[in-house]
N, C-alpha and C. Protein backbone atom coordinates (compact mmCIF):
# COMPACT_ATOMS: atom_id res chain seq x y z
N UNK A 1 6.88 19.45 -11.02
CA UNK A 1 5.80 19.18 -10.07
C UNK A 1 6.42 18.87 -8.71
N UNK A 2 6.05 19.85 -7.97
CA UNK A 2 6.39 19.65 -6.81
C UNK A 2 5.41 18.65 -5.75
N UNK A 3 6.00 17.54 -4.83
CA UNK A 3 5.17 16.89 -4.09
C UNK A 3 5.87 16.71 -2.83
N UNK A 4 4.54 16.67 -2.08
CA UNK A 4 5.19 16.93 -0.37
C UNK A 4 4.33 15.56 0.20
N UNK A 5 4.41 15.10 1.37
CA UNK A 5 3.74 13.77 1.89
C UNK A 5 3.44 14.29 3.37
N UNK A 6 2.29 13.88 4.08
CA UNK A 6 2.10 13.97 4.88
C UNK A 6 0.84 12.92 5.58
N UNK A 7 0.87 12.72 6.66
CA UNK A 7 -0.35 12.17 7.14
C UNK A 7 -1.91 11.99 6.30
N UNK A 8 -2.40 11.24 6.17
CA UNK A 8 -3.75 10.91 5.86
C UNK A 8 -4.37 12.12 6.30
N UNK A 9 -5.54 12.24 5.94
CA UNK A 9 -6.90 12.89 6.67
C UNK A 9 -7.91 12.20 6.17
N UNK A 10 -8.49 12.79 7.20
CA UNK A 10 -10.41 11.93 6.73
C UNK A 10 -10.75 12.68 5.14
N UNK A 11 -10.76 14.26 5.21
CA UNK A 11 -10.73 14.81 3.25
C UNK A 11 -9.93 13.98 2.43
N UNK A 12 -8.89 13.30 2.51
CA UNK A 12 -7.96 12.86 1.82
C UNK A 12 -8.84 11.59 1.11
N UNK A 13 -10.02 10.62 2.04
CA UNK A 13 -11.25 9.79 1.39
C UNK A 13 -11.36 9.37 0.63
N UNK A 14 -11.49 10.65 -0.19
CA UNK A 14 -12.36 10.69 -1.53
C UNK A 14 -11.29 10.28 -2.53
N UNK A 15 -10.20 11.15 -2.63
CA UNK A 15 -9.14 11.02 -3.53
C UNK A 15 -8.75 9.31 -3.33
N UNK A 16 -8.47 8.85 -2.34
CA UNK A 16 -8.22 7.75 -1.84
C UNK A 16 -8.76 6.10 -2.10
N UNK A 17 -10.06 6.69 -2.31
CA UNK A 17 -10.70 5.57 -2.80
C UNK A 17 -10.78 5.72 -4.11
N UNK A 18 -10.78 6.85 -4.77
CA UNK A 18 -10.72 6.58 -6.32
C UNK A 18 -9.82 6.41 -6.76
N UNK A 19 -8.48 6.73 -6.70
CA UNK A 19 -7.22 6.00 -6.95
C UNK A 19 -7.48 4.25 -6.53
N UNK A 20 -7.87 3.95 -5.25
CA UNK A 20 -7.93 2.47 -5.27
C UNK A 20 -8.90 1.70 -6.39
N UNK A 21 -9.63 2.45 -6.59
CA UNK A 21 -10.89 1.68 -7.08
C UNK A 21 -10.18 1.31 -8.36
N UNK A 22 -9.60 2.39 -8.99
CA UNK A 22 -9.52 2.15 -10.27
C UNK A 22 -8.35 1.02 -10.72
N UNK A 23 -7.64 0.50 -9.58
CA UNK A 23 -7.16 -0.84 -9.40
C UNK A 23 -7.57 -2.06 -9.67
N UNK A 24 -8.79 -1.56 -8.62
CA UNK A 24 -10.25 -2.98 -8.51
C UNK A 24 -10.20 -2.62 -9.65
N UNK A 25 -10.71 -1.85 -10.45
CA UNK A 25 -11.50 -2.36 -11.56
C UNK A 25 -10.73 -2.68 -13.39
N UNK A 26 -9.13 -1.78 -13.04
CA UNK A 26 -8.62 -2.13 -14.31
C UNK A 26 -7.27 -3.38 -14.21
N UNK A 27 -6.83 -3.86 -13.08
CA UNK A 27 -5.88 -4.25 -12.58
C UNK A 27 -5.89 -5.24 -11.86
N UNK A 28 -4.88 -6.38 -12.15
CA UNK A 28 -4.82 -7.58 -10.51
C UNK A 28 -3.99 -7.17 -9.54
N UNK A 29 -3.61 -5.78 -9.60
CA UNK A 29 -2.07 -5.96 -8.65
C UNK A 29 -3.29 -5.93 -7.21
N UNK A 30 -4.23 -5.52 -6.77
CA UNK A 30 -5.09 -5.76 -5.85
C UNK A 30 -6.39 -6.67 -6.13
N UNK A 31 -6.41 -7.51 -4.90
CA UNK A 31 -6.83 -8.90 -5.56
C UNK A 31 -8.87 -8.26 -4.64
N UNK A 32 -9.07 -7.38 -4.65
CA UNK A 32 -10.20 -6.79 -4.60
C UNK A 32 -10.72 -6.75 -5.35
N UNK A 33 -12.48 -7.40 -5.74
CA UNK A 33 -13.31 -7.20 -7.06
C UNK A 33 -14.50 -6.58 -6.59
N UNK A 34 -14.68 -5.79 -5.48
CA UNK A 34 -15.67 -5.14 -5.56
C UNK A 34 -15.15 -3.68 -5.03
N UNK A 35 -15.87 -2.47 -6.00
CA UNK A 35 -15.09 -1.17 -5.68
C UNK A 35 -15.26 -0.30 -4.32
N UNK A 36 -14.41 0.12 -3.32
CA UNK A 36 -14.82 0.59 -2.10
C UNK A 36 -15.58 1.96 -2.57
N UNK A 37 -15.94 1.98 -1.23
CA UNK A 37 -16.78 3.64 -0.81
C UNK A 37 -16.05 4.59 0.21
N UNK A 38 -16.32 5.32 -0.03
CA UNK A 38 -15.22 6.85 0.79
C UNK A 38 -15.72 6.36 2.38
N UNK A 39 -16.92 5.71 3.22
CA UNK A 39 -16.99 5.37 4.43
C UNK A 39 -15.67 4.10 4.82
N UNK A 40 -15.35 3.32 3.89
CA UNK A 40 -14.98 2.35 4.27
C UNK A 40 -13.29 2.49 4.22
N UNK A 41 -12.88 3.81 4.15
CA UNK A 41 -11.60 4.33 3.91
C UNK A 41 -11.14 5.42 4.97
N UNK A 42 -12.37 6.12 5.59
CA UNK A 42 -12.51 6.65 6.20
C UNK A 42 -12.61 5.80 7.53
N UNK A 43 -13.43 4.61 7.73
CA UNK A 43 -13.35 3.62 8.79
C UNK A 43 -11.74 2.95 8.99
N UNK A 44 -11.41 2.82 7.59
CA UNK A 44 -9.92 2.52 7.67
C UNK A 44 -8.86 3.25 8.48
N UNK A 45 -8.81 4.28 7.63
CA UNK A 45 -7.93 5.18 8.51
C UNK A 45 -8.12 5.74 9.94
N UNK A 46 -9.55 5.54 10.40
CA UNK A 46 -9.67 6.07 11.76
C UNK A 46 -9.04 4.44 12.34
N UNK A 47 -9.07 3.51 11.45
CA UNK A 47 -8.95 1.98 12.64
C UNK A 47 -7.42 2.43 12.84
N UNK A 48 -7.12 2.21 11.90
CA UNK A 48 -5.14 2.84 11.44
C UNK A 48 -4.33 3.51 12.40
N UNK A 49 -5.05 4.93 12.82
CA UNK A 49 -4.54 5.67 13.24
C UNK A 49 -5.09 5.38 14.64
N UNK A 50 -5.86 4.27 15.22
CA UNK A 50 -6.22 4.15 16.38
C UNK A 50 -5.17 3.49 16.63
N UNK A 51 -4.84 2.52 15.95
CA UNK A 51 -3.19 1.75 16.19
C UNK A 51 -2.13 2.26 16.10
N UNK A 52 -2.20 3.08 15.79
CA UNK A 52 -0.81 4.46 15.97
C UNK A 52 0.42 3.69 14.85
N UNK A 53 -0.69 3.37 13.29
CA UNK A 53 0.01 2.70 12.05
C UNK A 53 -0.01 3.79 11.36
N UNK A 54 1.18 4.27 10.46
CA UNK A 54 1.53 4.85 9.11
C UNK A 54 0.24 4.80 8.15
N UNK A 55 -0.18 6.33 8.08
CA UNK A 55 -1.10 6.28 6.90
C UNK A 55 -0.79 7.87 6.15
N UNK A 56 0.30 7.49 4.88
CA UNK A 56 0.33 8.87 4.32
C UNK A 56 -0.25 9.05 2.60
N UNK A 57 -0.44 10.28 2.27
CA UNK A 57 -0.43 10.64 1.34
C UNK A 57 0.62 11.17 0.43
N UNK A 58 0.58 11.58 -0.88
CA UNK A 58 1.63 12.68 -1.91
C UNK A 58 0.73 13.28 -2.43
N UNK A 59 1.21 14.45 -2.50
CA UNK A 59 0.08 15.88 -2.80
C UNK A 59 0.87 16.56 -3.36
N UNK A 60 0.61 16.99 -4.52
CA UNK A 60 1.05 18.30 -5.45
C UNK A 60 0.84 19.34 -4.18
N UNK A 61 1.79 20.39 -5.19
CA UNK A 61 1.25 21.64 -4.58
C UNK A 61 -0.10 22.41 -4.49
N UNK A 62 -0.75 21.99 -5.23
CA UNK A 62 -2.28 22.22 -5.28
C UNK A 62 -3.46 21.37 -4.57
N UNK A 63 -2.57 20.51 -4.24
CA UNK A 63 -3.52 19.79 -3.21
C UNK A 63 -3.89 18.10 -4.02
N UNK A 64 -3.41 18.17 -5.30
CA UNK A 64 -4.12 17.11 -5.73
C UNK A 64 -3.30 15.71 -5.15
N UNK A 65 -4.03 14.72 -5.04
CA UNK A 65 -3.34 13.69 -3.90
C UNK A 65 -2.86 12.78 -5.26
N UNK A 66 -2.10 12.34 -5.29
CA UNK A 66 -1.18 11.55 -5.89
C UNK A 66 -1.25 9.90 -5.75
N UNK A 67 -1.08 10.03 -4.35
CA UNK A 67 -0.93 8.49 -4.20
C UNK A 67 -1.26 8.24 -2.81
N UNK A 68 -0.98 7.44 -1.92
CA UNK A 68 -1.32 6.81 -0.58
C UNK A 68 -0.63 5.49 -0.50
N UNK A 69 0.10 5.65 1.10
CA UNK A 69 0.99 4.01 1.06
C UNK A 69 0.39 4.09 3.04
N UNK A 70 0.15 3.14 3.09
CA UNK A 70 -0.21 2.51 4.86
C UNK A 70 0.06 1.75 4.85
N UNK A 71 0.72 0.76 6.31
CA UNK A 71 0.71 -0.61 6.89
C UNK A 71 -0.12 -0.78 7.73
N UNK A 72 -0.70 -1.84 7.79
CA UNK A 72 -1.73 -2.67 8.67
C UNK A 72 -1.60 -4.29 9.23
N UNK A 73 -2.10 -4.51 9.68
CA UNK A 73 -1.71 -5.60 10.61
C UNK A 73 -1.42 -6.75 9.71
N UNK A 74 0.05 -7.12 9.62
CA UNK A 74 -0.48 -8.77 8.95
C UNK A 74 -0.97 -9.76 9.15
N UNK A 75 -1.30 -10.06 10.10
CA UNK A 75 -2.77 -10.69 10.70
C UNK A 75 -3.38 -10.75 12.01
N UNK A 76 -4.26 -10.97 12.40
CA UNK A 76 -4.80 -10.48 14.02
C UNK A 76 -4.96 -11.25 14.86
N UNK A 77 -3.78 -12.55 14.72
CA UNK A 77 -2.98 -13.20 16.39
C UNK A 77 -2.16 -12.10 17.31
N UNK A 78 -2.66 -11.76 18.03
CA UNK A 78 -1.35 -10.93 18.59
C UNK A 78 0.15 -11.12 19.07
N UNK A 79 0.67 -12.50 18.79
CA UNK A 79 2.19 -12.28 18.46
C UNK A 79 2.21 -11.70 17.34
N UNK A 80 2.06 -11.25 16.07
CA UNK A 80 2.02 -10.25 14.97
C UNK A 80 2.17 -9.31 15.29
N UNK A 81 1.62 -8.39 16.39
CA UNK A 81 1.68 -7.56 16.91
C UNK A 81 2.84 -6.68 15.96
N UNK A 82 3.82 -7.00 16.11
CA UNK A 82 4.91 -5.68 15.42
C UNK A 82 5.31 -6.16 13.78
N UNK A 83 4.36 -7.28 13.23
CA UNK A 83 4.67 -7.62 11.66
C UNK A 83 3.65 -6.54 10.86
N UNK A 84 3.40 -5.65 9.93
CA UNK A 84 2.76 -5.64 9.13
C UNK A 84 2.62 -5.47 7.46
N UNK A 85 2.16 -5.31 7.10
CA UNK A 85 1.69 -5.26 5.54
C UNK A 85 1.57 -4.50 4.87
N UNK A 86 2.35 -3.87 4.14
CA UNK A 86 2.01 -2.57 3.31
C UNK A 86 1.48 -2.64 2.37
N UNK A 87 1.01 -1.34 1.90
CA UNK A 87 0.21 -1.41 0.45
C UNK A 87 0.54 0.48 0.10
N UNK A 88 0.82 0.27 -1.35
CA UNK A 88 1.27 1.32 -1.83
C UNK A 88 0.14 1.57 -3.35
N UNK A 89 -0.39 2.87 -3.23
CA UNK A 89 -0.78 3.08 -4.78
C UNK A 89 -1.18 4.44 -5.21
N UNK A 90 -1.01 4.55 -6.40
CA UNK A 90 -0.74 5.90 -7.12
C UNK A 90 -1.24 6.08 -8.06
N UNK A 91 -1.71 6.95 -8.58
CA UNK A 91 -2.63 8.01 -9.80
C UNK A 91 -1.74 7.16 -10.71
N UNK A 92 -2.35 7.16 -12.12
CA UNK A 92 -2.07 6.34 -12.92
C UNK A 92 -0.69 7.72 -13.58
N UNK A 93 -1.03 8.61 -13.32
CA UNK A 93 -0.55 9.48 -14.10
C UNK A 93 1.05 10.17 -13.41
N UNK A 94 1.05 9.81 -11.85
CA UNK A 94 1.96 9.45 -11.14
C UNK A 94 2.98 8.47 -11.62
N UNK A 95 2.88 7.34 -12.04
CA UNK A 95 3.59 6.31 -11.66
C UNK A 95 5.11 6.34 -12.51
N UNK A 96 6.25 6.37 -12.62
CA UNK A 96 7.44 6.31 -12.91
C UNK A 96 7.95 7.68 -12.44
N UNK A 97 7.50 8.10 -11.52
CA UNK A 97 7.79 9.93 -11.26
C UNK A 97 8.16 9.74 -10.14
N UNK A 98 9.03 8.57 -8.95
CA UNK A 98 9.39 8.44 -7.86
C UNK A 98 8.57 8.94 -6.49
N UNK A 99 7.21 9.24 -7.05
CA UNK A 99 6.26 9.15 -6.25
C UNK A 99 6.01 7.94 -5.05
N UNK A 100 6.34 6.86 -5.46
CA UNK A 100 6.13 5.57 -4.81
C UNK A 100 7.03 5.47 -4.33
N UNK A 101 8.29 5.88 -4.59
CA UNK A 101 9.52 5.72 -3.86
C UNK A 101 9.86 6.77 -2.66
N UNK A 102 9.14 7.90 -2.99
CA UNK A 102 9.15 8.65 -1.63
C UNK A 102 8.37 7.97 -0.70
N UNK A 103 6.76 7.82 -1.18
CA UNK A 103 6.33 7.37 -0.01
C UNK A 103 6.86 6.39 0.49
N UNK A 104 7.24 5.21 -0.08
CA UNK A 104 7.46 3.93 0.56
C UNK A 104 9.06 3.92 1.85
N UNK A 105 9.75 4.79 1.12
CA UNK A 105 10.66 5.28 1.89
C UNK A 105 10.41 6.51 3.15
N UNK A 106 9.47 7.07 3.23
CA UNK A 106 8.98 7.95 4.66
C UNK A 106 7.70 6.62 5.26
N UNK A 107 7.28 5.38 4.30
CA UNK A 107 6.59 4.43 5.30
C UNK A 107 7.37 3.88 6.21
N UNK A 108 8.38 3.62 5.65
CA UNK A 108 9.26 3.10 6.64
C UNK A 108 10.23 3.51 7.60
N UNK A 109 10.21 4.82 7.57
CA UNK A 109 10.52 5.90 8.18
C UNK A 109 9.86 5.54 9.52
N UNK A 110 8.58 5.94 9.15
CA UNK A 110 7.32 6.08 10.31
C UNK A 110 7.39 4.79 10.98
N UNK A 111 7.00 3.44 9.86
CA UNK A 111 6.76 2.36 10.70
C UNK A 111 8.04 2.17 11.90
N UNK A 112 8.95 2.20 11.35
CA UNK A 112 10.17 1.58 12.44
C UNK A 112 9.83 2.93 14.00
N UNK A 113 10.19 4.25 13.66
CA UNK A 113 9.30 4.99 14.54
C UNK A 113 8.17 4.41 15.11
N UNK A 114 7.05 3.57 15.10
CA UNK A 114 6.22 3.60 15.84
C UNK A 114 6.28 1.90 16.12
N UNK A 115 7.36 1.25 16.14
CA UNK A 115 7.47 0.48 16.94
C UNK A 115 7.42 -1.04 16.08
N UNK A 116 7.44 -0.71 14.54
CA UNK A 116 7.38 -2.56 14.09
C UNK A 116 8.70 -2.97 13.55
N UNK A 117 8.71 -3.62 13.70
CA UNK A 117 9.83 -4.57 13.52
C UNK A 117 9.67 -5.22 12.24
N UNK A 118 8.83 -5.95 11.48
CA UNK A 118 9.20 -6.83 10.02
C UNK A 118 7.57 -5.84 9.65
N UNK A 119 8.19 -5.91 8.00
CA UNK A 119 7.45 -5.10 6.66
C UNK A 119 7.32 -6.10 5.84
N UNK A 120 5.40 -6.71 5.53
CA UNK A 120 5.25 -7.70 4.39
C UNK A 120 4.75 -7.21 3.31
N UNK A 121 5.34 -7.06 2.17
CA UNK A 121 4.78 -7.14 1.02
C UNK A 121 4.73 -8.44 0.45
N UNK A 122 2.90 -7.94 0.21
CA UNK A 122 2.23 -8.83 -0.47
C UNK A 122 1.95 -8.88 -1.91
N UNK A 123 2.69 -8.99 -3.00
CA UNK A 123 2.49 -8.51 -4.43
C UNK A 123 2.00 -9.24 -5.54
N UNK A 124 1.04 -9.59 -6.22
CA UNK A 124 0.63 -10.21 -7.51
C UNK A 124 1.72 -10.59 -8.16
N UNK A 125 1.50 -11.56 -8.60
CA UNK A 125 2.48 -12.29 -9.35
C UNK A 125 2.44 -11.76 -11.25
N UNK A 126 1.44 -11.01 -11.37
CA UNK A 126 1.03 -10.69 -12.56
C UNK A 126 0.88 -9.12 -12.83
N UNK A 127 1.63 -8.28 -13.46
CA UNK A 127 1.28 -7.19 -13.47
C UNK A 127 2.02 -5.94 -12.59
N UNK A 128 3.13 -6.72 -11.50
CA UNK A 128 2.78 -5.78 -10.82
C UNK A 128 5.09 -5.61 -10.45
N UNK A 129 5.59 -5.74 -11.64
CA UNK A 129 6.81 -5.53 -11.70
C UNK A 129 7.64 -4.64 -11.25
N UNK A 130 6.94 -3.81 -11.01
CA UNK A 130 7.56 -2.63 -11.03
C UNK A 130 7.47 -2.56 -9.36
N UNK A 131 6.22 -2.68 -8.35
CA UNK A 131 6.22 -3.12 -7.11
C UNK A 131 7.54 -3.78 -6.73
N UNK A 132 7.82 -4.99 -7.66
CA UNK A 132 8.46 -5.49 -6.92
C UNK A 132 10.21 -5.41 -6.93
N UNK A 133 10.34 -4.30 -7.80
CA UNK A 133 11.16 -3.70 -7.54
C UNK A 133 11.55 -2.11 -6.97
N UNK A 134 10.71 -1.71 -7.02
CA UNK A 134 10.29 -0.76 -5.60
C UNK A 134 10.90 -1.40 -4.11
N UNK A 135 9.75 -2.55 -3.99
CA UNK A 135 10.56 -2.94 -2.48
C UNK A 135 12.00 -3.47 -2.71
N UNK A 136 12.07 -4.08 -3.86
CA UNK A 136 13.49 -4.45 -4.05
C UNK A 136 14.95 -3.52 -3.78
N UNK A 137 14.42 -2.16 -4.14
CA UNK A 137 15.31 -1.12 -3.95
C UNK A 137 15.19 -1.09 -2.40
N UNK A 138 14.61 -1.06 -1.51
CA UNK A 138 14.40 -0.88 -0.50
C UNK A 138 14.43 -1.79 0.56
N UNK A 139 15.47 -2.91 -0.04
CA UNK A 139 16.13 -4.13 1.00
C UNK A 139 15.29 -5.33 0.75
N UNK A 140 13.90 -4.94 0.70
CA UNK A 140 13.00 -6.34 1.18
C UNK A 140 13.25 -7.76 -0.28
N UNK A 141 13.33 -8.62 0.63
CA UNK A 141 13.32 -9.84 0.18
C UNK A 141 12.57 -10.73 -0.10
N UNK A 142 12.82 -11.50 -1.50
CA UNK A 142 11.51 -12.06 -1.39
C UNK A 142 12.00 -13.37 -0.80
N UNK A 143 10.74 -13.53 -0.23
CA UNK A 143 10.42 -15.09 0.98
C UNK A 143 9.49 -16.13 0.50
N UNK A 144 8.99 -15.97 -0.81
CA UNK A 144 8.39 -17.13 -1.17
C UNK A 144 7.09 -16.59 -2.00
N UNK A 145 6.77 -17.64 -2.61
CA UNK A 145 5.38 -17.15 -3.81
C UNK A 145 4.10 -18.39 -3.89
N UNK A 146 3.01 -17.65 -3.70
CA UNK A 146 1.84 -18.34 -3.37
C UNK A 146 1.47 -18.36 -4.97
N UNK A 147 1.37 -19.79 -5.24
CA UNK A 147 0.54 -19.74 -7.01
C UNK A 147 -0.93 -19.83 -6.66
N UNK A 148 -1.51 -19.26 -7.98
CA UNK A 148 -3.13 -19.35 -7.64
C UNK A 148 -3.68 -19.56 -6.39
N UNK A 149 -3.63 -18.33 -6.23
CA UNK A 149 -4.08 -18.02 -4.18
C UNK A 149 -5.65 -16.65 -4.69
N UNK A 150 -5.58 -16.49 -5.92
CA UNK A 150 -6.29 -15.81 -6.10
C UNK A 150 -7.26 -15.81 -8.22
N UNK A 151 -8.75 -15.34 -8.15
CA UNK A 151 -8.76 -15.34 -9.38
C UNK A 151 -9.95 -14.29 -9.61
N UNK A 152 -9.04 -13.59 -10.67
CA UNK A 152 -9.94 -12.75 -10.82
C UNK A 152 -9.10 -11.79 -12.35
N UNK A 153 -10.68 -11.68 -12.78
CA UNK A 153 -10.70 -11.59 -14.24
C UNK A 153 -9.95 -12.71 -15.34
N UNK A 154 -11.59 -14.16 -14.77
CA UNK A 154 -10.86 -14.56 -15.67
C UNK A 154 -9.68 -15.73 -15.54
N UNK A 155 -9.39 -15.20 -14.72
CA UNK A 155 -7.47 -16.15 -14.51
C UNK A 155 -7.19 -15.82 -12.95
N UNK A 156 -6.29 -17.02 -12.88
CA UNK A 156 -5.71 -17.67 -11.32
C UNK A 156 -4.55 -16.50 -11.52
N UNK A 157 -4.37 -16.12 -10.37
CA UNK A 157 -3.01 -15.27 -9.28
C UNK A 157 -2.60 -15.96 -8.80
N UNK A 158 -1.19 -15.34 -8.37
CA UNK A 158 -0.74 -15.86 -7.49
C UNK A 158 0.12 -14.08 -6.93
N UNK A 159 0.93 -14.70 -5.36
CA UNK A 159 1.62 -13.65 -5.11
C UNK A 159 2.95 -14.05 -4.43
N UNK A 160 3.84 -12.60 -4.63
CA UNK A 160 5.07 -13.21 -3.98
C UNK A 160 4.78 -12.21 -3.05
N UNK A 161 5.75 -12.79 -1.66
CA UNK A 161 6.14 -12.86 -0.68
C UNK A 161 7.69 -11.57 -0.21
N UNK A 162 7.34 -10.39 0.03
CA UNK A 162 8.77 -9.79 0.34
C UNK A 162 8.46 -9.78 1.70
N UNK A 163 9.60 -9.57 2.42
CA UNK A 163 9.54 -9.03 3.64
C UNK A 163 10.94 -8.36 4.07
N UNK A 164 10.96 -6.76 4.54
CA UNK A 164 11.92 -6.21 5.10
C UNK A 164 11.94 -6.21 6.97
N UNK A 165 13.40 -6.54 7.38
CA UNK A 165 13.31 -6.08 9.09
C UNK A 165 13.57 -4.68 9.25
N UNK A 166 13.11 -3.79 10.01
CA UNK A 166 13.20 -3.12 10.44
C UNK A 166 14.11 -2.49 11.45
């Protein structure tokens, strides 16, 4: 299986939110409990790309989208200005196929290209191992872990803290 990455599109939506959703709804590694809609992904990526932030996809050769990794603001003081937050996720049927490792490695490609300086991952403390060695391969450090900062299904979260410089 061949896979290539490129920029978001507004078509890309659909695929986009159903890969996320099915997070929300089987998974804590995203601490989201209600499932998005293709407008609110589509509002996303137009905010994204108004900020001139990393928003890509992985696509078979047939077009089928794979996965999606973007950074966004880690929070909206503007000294932050050049910190942000990634988020990476992939077809269930994707995952151990270095899919995540391309993208996350052309995110950071892009981000340092368009001007940021520190990369936060934000990761569940439950479930989500393999994340955190993803960024682990990829320099970032962890900086600390929030216990029960979150609950859902059921049971308290928590998350750790990576962050790479750029």
């Amino acid at each position: 299986m061949s896979v290539s990455l490129r920029a978001a599109e507004a078509k890309d939506c659909f695929a986009i939110c159903e890969i996320y959703n099915f997070y929300i709804q089987n998974s804590v590694v995203t601490f989201d409990e209600q499932s998005m809609e293709v407008s609110q992904w589509e509002e996303k990526l137009t905010y994204l790309n108004k900020q001139k932030f990393p928003f890509i996809v992985a696509e078979t050769d047939n077009g089928e989208i794979l996965g999606f990794a973007y950074v966004a603001p880690w929070r909206q003081k503007s000294a932050y200005r050049t910190t942000v937050e990634d988020s990476i996720y992939l077809r269930a049927a994707a995952t151990g196929k270095r899919v995540g490792t391309k993208l996350l490695e052309e995110l950071l490609v892009l981000s340092k290209q368009a001007g940021i300086k520190e990369v936060v991952a934000v990761i569940s403390d439950s479930g989500a191992e393999s994340s955190v060695r993803l960024h682990e391969q990829f320099g970032f450090k962890k900086q600390g872990h929030l216990a029960k900062v979150g609950f859902k299904f059921d049971r308290w979260l928590g998350t750790i803290l990576m962050q790479k410089s750029l």
